[in-house]
Protein backbone atom coordinates (compact mmCIF):
# COMPACT_ATOMS: atom_id res chain seq x y z
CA UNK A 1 -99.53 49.30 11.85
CA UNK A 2 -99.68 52.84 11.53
CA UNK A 3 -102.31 53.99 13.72
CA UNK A 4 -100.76 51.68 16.21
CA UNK A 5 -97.44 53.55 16.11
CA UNK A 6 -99.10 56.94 16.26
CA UNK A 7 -101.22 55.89 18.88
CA UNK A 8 -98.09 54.79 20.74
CA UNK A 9 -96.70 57.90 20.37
CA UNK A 10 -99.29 59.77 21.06
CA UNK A 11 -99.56 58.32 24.23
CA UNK A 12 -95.77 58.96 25.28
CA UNK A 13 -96.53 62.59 24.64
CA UNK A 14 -99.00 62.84 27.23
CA UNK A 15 -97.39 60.95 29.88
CA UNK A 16 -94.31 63.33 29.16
CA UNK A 17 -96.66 66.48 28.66
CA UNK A 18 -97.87 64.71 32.44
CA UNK A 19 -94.43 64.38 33.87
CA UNK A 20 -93.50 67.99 33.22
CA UNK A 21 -96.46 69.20 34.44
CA UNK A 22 -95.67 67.66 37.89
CA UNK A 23 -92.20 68.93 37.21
CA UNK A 24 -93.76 72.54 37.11
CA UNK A 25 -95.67 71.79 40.24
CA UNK A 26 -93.46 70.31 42.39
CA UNK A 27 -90.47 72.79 41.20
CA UNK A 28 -93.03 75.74 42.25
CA UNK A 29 -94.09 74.30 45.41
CA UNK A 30 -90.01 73.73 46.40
CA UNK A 31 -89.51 77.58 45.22
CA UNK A 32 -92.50 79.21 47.21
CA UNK A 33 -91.26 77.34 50.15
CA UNK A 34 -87.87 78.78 50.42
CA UNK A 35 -89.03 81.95 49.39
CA UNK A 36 -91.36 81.86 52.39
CA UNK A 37 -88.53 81.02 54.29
CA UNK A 38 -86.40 83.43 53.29
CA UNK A 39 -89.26 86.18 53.85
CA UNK A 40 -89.51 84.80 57.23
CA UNK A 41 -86.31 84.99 58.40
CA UNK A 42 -86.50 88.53 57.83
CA UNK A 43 -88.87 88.85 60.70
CA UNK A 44 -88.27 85.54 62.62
CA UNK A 45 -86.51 82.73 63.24
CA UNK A 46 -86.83 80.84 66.63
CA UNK A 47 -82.76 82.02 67.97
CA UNK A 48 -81.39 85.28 66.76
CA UNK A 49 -78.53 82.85 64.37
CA UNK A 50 -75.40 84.63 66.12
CA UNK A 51 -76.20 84.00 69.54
CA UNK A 52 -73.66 81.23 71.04
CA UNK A 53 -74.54 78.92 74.06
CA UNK A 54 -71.29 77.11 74.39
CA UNK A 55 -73.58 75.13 77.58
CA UNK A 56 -75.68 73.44 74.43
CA UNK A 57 -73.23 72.85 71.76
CA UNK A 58 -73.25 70.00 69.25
CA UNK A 59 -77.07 69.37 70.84
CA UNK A 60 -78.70 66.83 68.10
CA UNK A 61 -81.63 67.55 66.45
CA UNK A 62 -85.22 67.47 69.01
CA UNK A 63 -82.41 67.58 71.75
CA UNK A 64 -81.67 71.83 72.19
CA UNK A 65 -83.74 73.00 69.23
CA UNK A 66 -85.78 71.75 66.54
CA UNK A 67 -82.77 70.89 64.32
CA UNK A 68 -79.86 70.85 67.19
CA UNK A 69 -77.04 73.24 67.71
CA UNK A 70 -73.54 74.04 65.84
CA UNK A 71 -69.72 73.47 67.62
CA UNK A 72 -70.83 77.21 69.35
CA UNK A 73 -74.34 76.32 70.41
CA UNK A 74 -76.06 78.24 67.79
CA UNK A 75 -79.61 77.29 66.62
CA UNK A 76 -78.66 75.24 63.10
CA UNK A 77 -82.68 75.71 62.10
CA UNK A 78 -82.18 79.56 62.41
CA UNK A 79 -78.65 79.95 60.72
CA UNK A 80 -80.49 77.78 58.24
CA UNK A 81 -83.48 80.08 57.41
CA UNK A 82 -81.29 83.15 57.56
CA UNK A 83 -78.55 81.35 55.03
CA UNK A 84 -81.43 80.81 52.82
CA UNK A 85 -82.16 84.31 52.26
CA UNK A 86 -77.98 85.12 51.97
CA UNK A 87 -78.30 82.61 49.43
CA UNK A 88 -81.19 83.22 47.27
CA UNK A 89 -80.85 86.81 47.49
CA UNK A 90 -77.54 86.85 46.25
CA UNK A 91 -78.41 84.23 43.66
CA UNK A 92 -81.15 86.84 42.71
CA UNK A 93 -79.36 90.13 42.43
CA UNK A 94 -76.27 88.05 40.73
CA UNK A 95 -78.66 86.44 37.95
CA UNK A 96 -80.37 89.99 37.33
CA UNK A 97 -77.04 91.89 36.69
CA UNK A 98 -76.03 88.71 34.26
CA UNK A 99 -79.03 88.45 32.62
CA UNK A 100 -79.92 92.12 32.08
CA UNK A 101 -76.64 92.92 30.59
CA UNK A 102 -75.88 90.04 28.66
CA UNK A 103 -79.53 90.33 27.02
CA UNK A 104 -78.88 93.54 25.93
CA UNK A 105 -75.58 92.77 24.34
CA UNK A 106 -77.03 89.73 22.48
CA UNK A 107 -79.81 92.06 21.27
CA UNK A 108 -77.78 94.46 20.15
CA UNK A 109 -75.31 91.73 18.31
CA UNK A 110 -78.69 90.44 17.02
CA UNK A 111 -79.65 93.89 15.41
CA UNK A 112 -75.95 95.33 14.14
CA UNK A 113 -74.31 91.73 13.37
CA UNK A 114 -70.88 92.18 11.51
CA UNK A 115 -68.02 92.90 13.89
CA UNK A 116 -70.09 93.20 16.79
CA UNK A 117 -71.73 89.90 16.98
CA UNK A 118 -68.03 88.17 15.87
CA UNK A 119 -66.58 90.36 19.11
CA UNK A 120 -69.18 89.02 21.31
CA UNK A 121 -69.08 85.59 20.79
CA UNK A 122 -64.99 85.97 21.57
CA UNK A 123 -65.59 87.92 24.51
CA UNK A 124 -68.01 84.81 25.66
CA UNK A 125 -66.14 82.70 24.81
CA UNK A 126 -63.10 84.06 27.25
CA UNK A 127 -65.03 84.15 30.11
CA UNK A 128 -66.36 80.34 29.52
CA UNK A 129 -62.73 79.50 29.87
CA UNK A 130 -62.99 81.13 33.51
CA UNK A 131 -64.79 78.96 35.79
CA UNK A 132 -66.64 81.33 38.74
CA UNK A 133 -64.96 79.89 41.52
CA UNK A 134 -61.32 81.32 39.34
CA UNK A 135 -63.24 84.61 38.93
CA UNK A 136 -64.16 85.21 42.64
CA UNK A 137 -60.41 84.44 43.57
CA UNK A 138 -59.08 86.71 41.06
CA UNK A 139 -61.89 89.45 42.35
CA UNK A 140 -61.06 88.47 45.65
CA UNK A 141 -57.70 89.44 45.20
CA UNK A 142 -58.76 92.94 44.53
CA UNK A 143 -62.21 93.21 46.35
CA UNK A 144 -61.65 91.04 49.18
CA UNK A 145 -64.12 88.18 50.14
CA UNK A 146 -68.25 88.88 50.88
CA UNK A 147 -71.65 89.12 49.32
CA UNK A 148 -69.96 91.81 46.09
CA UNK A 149 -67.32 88.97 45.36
CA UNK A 150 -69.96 86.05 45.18
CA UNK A 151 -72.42 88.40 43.15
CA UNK A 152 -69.66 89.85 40.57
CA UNK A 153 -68.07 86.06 40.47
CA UNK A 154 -71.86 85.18 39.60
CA UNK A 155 -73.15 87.81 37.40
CA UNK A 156 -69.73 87.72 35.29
CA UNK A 157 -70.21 84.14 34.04
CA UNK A 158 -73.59 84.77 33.95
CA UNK A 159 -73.71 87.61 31.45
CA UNK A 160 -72.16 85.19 27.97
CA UNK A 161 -74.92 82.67 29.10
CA UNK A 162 -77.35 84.96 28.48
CA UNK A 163 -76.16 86.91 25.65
CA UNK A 164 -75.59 83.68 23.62
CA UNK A 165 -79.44 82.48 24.41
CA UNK A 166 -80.62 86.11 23.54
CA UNK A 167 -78.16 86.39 20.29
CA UNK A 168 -79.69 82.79 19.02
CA UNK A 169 -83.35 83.58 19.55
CA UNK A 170 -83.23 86.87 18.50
CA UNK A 171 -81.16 86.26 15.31
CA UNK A 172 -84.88 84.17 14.93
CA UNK A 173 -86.92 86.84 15.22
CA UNK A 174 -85.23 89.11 13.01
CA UNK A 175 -86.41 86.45 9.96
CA UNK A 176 -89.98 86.79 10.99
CA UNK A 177 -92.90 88.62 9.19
CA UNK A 178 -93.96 91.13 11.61
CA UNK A 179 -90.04 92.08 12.48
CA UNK A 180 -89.55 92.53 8.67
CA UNK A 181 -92.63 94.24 8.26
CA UNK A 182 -91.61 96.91 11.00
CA UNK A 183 -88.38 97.71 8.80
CA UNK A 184 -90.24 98.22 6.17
CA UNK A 185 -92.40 100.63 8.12
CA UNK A 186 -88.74 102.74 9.01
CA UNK A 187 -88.62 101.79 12.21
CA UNK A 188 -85.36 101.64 13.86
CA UNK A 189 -82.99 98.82 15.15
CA UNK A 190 -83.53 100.19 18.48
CA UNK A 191 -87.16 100.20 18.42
CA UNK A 192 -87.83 96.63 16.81
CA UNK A 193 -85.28 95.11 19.43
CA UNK A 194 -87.55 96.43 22.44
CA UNK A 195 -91.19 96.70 20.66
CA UNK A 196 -90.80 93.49 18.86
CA UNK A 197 -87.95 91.15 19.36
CA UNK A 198 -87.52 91.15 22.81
CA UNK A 199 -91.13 90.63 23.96
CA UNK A 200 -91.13 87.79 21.33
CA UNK A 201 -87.94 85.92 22.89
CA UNK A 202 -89.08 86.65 26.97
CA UNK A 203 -89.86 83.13 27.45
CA UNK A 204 -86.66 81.10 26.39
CA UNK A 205 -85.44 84.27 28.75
CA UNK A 206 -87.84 83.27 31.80
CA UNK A 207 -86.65 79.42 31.41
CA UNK A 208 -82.77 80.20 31.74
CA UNK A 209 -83.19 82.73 34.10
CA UNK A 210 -85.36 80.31 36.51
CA UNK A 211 -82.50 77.12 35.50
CA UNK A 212 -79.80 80.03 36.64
CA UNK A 213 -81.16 80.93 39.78
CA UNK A 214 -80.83 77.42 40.59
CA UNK A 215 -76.49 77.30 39.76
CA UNK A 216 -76.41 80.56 41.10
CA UNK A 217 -77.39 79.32 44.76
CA UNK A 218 -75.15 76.52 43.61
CA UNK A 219 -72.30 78.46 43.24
CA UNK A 220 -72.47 80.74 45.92
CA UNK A 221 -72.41 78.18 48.14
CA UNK A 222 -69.07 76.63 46.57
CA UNK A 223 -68.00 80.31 46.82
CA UNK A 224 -68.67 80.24 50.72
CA UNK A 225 -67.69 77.26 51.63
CA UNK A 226 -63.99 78.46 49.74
CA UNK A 227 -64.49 82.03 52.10
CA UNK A 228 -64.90 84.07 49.38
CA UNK A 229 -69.10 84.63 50.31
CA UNK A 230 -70.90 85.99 52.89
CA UNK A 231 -68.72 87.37 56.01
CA UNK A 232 -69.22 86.25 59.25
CA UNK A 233 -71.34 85.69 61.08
CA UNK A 234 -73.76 85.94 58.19
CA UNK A 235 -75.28 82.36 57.86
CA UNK A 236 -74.31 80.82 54.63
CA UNK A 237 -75.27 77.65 53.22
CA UNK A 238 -71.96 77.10 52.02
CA UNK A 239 -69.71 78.17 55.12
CA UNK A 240 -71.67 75.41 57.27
CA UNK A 241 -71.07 72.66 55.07
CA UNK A 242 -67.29 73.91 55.48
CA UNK A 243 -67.88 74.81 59.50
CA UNK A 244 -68.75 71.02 59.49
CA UNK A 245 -66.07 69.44 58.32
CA UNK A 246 -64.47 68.78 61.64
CA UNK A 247 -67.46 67.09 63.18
CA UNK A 248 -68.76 65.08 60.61
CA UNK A 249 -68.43 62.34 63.09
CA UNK A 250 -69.24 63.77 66.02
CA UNK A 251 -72.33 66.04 64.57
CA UNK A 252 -73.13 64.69 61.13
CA UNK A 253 -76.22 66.85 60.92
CA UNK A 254 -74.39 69.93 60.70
CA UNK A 255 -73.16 68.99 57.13
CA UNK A 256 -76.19 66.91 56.13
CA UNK A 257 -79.37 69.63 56.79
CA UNK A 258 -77.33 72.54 54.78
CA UNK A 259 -76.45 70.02 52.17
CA UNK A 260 -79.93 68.80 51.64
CA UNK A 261 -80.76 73.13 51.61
CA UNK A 262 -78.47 73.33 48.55
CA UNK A 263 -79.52 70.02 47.22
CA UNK A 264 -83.57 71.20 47.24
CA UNK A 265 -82.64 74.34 46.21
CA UNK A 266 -80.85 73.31 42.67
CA UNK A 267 -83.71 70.58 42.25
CA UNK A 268 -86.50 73.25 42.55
CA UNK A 269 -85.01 75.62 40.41
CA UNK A 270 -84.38 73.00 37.95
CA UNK A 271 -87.47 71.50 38.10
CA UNK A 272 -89.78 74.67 37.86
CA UNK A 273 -87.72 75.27 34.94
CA UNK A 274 -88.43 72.36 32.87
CA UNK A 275 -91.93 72.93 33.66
CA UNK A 276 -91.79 76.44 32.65
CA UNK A 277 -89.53 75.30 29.36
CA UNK A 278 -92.81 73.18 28.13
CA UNK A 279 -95.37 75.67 29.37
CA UNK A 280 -94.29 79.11 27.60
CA UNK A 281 -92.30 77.27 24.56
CA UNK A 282 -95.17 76.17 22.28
CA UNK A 283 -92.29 74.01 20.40
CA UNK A 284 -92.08 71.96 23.32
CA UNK A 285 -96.00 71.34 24.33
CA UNK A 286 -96.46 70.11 20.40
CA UNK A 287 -93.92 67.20 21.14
C-alpha cells in the first residue's frame, strides 16, 4: 500500500510541478505582450489617442477603427495602448520606490532587532490599516490628483509589504552557517546584510515584486477611475472604465476592452509569479 500512496503522490507533484510551469509560461507570454505594447505606443499607435472626431463617435469595433471610437470619436485601440504604458509604468516606478525602501528597512530590523524591529512592525502595521485608495485621497488633498498621487498612494502601502517579507526571510538567514561564519570573521552588520543576506533572500524578493506589479496596475486603475491618476487627456485604464459609465448601453465596448486590459494584466502578473515562486524557491520545486 505504500508504494501505491507514494506513487500517487508522486504523480500529483508532477502534474502540479506541470501546471506551474504553464503558469510561468503563459504569465510571461501575457507580460512580454503588454510590455511590447507599452514600448510601442511610445512610437506608434494607429490615431494620435487625443485627437477627437465628433463625425465618428461611439463607432463599434471593425466599424471606424480596429476597436471603435469613444463618446468624442477617439481611437479606443490607441487610448488603449497608450493607457497601458500610464499604467504599467506607474505600476513600475510605484513598486520600485516600495520595494527598495521597505527592503532596506526590513534588513536593517533583521540585523539591529530590539526596538527597531518592534517599531517597524507598528509602523506596518498603521499603514495596513490605510487602504491606498484612503492614502491617495488624503495625498490628494495636499498634492492634488495625477501620476505622483497614484505612485506615492502605491509605493506607501507598498513599502510594509515588503519590509515584512524581507524582515521574515532575512531573520532566516541570519541563523545560517555562512552568515554566522562571517561574524565570526568581524565583519559588520552592514556588510553581511548586502554581501550575504540580501543576495540569499533576492528570490522570495523577485516573486512579490512580480505578484505586486500585478495590484499595482490594479490599483492605479481604481485610483483613476476615482480621478485621483493620470490627468487628462492621458489615457488611463481606469478613467475609461469610468468615461464609460454613461454608455454602457449604448457602447458597451468602451467599458468591456479596458476591463479585460486590467483583467489580463493582474492575471499575468499573477501568473508569472507563481511560476517564478516554484522556479527560484527550491522549497517549492521539492513539493
Amino acid at each position: 500500500m505504500a508504494p501505491l500512496v507514494s506513487t500517487a503522490t508522486n504523480i500529483g507533484r508532477r502534474r502540479m510541478r506541470g501546471i506551474k510551469r504553464v503558469n510561468l509560461i503563459i504569465g510571461a507570454i501575457i507580460v512580454a505582450c503588454l510590455v511590447a505594447t507599452a514600448l510601442l505606443s511610445l512610437v506608434w499607435t494607429p490615431l494620435p489617442p487625443a485627437k477627437m472626431q465628433i463625425i465618428h463617435k461611439l463607432q463599434p469595433p471593425f466599424g471606424f477603427g480596429l476597436l471603435g471610437t469613444d463618446q468624442f470619436g477617439r481611437d479606443v485601440l490607441s487610448m488603449l495602448m497608450v493607457g497601458c504604458w500610464n499604467s504599467l509604468s506607474t505600476a513600475v516606478v510605484a513598486v520600485a520606490i516600495g520595494g527598495t525602501l521597505g527592503t532596506i528597512a526590513g534588513l536593517a530590523a533583521a540585523a539591529f532587532r530590539g526596538i527597531f524591529e518592534t517599531l517597524l512592525m507598528r509602523v506596518c502595521d498603521v499603514i495596513f490599516a490605510l487602504p491606498p485608495i484612503l492614502s491617495a485621497m488624503m495625498l490628494g488633498a495636499f498634492l492634488g490628483g495625477g501620476r505622483l498621487t497614484a505612485i506615492a498612494a502605491i509605493a506607501t502601502f507598498l513599502i510594509p509589504v515588503f519590509a515584512r517579507i524581507a524582515l521574515a526571510s532575512a531573520l532566516q538567514a541570519w541563523s545560517r552557517d555562512y552568515v554566522l561564519a562571517a561574524r565570526a570573521l568581524g565583519n559588520t552588520r552592514l556588510a553581511i546584510s548586502l554581501r550575504h543576506v540580501l543576495p540569499n533572500i533576492m528570490s522570495q524578493l523577485i516573486v512579490q515584486v512580480t505578484i505586486q506589479l500585478g495590484l499595482a496596475v490594479l490599483t492605479e486603475a481604481g485610483l483613476s477611475f476615482l480621478g485621483l491618476g493620470l490627468a487628462p487627456p492621458a489615457p488611463s485604464w481606469g478613467r475609461m472604465l469610468a468615461d464609460a459609465q454613461t454608455f454602457l448601453g449604448l457602447a458597451p465596448w468602451l467599458a468591456i476592452l479596458p476591463g479585460l486590459a486590467i483583467a489580463l494584466a493582474v492575471l499575468g502578473f499573477n501568473m508569472l509569479g507563481d511560476g517564478l515562486r516554484d522556479l527560484l524557491d527550491p522549497r517549492e520545486a521539492s513539493r
